[in-house]
PDB file of N, CA and C in Angstrom:
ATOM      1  N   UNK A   1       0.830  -1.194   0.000  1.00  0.00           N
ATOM      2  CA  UNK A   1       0.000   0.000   0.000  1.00  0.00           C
ATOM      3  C   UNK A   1       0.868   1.249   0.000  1.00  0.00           C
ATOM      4  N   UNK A   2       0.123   2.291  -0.808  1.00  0.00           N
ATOM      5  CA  UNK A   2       0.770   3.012  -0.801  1.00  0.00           C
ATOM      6  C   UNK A   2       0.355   4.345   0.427  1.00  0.00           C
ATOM      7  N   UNK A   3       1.385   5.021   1.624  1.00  0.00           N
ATOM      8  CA  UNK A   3       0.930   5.680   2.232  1.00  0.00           C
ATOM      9  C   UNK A   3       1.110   7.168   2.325  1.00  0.00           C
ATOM     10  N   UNK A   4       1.558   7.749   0.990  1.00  0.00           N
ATOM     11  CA  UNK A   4       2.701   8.525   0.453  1.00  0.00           C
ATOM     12  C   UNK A   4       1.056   9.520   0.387  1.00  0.00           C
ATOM     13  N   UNK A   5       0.868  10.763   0.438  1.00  0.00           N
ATOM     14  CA  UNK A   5      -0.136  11.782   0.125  1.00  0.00           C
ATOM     15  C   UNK A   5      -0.262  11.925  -1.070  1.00  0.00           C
ATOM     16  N   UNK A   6      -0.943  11.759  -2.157  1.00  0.00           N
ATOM     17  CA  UNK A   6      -1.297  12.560  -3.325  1.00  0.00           C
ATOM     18  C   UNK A   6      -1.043  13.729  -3.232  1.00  0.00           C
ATOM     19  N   UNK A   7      -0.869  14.259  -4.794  1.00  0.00           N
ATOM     20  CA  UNK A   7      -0.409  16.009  -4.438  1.00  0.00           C
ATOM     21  C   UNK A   7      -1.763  16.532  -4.745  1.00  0.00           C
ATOM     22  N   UNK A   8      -3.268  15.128  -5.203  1.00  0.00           N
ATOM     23  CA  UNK A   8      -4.468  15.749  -5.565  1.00  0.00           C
ATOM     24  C   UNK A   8      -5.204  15.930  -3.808  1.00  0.00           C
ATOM     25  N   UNK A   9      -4.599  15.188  -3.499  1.00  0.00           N
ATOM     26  CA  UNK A   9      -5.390  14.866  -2.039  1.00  0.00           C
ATOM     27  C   UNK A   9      -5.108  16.650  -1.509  1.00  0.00           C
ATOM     28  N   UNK A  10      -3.679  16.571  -1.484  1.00  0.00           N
ATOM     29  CA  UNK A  10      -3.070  17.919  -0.972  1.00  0.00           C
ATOM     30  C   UNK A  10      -4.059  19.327  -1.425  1.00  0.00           C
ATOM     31  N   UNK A  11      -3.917  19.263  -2.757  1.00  0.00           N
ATOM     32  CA  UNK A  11      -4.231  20.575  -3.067  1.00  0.00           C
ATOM     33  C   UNK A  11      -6.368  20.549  -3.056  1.00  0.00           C
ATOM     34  N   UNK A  12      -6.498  19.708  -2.976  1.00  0.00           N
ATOM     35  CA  UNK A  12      -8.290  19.754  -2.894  1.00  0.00           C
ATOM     36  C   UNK A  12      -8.811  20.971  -1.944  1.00  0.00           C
ATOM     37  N   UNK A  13      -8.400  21.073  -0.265  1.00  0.00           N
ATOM     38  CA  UNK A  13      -8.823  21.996  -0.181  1.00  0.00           C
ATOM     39  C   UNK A  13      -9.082  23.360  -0.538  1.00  0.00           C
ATOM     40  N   UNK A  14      -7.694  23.186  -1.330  1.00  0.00           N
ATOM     41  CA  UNK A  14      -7.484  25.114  -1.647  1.00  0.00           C
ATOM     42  C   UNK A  14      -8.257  25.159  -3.176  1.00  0.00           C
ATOM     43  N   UNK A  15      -8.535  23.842  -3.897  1.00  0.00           N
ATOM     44  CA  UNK A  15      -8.860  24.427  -5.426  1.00  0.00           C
ATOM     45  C   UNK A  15     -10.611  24.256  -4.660  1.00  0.00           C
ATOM     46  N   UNK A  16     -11.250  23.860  -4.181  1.00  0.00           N
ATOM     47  CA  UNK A  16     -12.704  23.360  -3.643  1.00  0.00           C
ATOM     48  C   UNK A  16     -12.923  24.670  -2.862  1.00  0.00           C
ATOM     49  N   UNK A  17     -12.023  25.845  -2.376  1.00  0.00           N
ATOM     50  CA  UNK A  17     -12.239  26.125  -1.490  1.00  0.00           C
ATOM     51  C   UNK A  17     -12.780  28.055  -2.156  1.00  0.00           C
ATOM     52  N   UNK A  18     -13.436  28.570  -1.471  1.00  0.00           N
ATOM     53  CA  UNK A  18     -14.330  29.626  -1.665  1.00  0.00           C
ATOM     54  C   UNK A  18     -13.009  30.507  -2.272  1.00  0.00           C
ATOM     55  N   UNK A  19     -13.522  31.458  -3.466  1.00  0.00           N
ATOM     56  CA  UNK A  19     -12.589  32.318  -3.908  1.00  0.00           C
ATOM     57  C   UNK A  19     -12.059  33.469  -2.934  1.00  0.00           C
ATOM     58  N   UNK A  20     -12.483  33.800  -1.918  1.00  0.00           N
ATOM     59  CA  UNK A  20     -11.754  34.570  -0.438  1.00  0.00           C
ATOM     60  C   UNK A  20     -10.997  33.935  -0.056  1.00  0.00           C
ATOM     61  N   UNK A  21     -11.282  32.813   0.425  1.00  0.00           N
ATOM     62  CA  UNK A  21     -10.853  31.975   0.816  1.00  0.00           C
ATOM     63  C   UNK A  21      -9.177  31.505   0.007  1.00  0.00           C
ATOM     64  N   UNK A  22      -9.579  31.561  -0.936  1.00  0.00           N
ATOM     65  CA  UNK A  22      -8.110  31.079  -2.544  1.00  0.00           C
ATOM     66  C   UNK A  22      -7.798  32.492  -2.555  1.00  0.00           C
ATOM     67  N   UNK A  23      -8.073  33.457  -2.200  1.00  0.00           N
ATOM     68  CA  UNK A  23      -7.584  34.486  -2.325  1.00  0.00           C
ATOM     69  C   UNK A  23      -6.405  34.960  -1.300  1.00  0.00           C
ATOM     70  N   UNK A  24      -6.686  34.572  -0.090  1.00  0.00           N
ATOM     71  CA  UNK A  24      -6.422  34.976   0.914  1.00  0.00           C
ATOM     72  C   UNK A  24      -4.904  33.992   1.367  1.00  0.00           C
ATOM     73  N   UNK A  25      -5.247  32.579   0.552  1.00  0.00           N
ATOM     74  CA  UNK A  25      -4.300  31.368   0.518  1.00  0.00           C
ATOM     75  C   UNK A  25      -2.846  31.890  -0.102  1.00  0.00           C
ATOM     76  N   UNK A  26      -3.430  32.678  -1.366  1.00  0.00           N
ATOM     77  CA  UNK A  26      -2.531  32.866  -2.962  1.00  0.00           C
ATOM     78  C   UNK A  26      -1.313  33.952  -2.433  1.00  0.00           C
ATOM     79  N   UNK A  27      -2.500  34.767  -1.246  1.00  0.00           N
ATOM     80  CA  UNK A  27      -1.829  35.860  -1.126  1.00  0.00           C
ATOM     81  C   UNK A  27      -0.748  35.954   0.261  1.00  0.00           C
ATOM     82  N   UNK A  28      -1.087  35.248   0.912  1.00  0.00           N
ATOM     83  CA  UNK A  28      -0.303  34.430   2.306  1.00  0.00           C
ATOM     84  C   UNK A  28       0.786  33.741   1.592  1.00  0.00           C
ATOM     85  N   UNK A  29       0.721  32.931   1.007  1.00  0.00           N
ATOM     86  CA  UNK A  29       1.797  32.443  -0.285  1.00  0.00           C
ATOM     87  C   UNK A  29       2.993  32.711  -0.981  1.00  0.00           C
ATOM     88  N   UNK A  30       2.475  34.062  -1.312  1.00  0.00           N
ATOM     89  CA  UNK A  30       3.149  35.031  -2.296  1.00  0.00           C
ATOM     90  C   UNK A  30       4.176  35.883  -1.100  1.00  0.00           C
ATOM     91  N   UNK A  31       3.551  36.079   0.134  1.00  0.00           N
ATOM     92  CA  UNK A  31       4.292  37.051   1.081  1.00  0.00           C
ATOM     93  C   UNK A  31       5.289  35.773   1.490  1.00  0.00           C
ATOM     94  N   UNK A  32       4.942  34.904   2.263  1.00  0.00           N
ATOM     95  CA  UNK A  32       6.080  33.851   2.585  1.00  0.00           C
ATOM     96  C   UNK A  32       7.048  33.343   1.396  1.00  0.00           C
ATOM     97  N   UNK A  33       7.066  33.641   0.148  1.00  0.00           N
ATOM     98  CA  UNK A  33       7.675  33.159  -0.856  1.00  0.00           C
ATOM     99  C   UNK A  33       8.465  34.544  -0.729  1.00  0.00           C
ATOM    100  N   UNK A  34       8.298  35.380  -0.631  1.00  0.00           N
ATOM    101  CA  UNK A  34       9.128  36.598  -1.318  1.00  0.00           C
ATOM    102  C   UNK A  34       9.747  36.728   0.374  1.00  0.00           C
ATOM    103  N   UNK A  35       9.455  36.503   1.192  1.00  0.00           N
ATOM    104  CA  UNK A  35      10.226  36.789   2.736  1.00  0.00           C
ATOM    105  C   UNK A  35      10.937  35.489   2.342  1.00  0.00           C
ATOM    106  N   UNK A  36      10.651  34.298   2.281  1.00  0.00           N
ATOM    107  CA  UNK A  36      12.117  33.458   2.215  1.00  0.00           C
ATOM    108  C   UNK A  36      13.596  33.901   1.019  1.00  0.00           C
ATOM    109  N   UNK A  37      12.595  34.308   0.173  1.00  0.00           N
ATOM    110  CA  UNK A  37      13.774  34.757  -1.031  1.00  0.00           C
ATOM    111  C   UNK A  37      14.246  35.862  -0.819  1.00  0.00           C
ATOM    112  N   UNK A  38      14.243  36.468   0.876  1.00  0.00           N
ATOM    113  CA  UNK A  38      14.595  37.758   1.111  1.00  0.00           C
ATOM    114  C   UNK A  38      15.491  37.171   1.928  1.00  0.00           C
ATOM    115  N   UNK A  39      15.227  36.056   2.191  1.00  0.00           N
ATOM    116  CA  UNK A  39      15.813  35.713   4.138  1.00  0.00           C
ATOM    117  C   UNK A  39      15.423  36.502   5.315  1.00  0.00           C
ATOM    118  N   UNK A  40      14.139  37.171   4.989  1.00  0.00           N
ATOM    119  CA  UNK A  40      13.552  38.108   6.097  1.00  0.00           C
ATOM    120  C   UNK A  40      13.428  37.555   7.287  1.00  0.00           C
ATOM    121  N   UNK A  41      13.246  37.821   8.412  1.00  0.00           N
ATOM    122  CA  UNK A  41      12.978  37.064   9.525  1.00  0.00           C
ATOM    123  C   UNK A  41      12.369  38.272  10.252  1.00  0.00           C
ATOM    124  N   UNK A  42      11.912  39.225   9.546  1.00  0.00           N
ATOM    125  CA  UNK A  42      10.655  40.084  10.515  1.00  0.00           C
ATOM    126  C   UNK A  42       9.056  38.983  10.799  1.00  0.00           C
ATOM    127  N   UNK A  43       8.648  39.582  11.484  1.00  0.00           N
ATOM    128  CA  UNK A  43       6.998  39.395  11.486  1.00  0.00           C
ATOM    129  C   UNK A  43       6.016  39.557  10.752  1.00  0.00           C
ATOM    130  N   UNK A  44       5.435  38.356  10.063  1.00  0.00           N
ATOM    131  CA  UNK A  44       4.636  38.449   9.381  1.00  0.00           C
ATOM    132  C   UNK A  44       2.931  38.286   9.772  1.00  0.00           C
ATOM    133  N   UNK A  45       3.004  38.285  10.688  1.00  0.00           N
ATOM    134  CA  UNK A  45       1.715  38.552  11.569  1.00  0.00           C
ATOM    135  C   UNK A  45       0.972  39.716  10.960  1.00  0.00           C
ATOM    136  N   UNK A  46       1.486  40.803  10.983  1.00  0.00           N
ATOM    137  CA  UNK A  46       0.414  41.860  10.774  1.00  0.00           C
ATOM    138  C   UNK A  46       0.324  42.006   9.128  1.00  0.00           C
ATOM    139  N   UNK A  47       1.106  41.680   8.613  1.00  0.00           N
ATOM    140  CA  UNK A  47       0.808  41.217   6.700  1.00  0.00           C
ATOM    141  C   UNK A  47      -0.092  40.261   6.461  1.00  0.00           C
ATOM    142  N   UNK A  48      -0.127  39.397   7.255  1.00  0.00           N
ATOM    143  CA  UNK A  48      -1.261  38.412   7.621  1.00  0.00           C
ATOM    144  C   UNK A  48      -2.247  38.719   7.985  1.00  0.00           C
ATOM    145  N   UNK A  49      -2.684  39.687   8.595  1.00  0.00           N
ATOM    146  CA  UNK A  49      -3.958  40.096   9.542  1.00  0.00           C
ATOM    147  C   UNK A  49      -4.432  41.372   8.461  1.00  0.00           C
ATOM    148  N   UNK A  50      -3.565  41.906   7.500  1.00  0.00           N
ATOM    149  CA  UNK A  50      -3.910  42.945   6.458  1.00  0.00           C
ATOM    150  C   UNK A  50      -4.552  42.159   5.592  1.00  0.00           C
ATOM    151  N   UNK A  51      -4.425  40.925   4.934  1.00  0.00           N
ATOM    152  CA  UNK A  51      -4.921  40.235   3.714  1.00  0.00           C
ATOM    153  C   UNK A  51      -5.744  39.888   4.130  1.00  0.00           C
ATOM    154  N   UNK A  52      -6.364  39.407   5.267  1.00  0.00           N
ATOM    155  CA  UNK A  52      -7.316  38.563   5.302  1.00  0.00           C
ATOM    156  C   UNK A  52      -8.404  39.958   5.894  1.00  0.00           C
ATOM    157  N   UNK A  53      -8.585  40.771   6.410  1.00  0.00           N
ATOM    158  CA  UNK A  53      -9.330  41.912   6.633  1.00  0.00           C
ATOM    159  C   UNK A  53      -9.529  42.638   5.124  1.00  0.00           C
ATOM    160  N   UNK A  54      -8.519  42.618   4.277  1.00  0.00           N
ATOM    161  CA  UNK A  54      -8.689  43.006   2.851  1.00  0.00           C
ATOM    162  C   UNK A  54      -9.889  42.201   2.014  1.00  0.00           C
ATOM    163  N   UNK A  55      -9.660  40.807   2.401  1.00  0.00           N
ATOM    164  CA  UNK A  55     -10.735  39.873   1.831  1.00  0.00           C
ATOM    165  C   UNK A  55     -11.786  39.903   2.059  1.00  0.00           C
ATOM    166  N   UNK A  56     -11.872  40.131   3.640  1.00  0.00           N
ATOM    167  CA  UNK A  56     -13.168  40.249   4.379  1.00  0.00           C
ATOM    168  C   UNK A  56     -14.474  41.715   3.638  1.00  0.00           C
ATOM    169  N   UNK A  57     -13.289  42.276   3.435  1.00  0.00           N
ATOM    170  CA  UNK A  57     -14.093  43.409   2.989  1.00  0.00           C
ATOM    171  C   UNK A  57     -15.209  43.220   1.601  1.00  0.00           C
TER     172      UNK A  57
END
């Protein structure tokens, strides 16, 4: 048997999941991708708490 995750299993929630919702994913994403390719090590808490109040709106 195989006990290895699918990468369909993986990604189901986020493609199934409400466009705020994929919005809010894409954009959480995009900030942790560009802080690792920075080597940032500030806080991303309040960049976090901006996108998702952005969505909300």
């Amino acid at each position: 048997m195989n006990n290895q995750p699918n990468i369909d299993d993986v990604q189901e929630p986020i493609i199934t999941a409400p466009p705020e919702v994929r919005q809010i994913i894409e954009q959480v994403w995009q900030l942790e991708k560009s802080r690792l390719d920075k080597k940032s090590n500030s806080h991303i808490n309040d960049d976090i708490l901006r996108i998702v109040k952005d969505a909300v709106r």
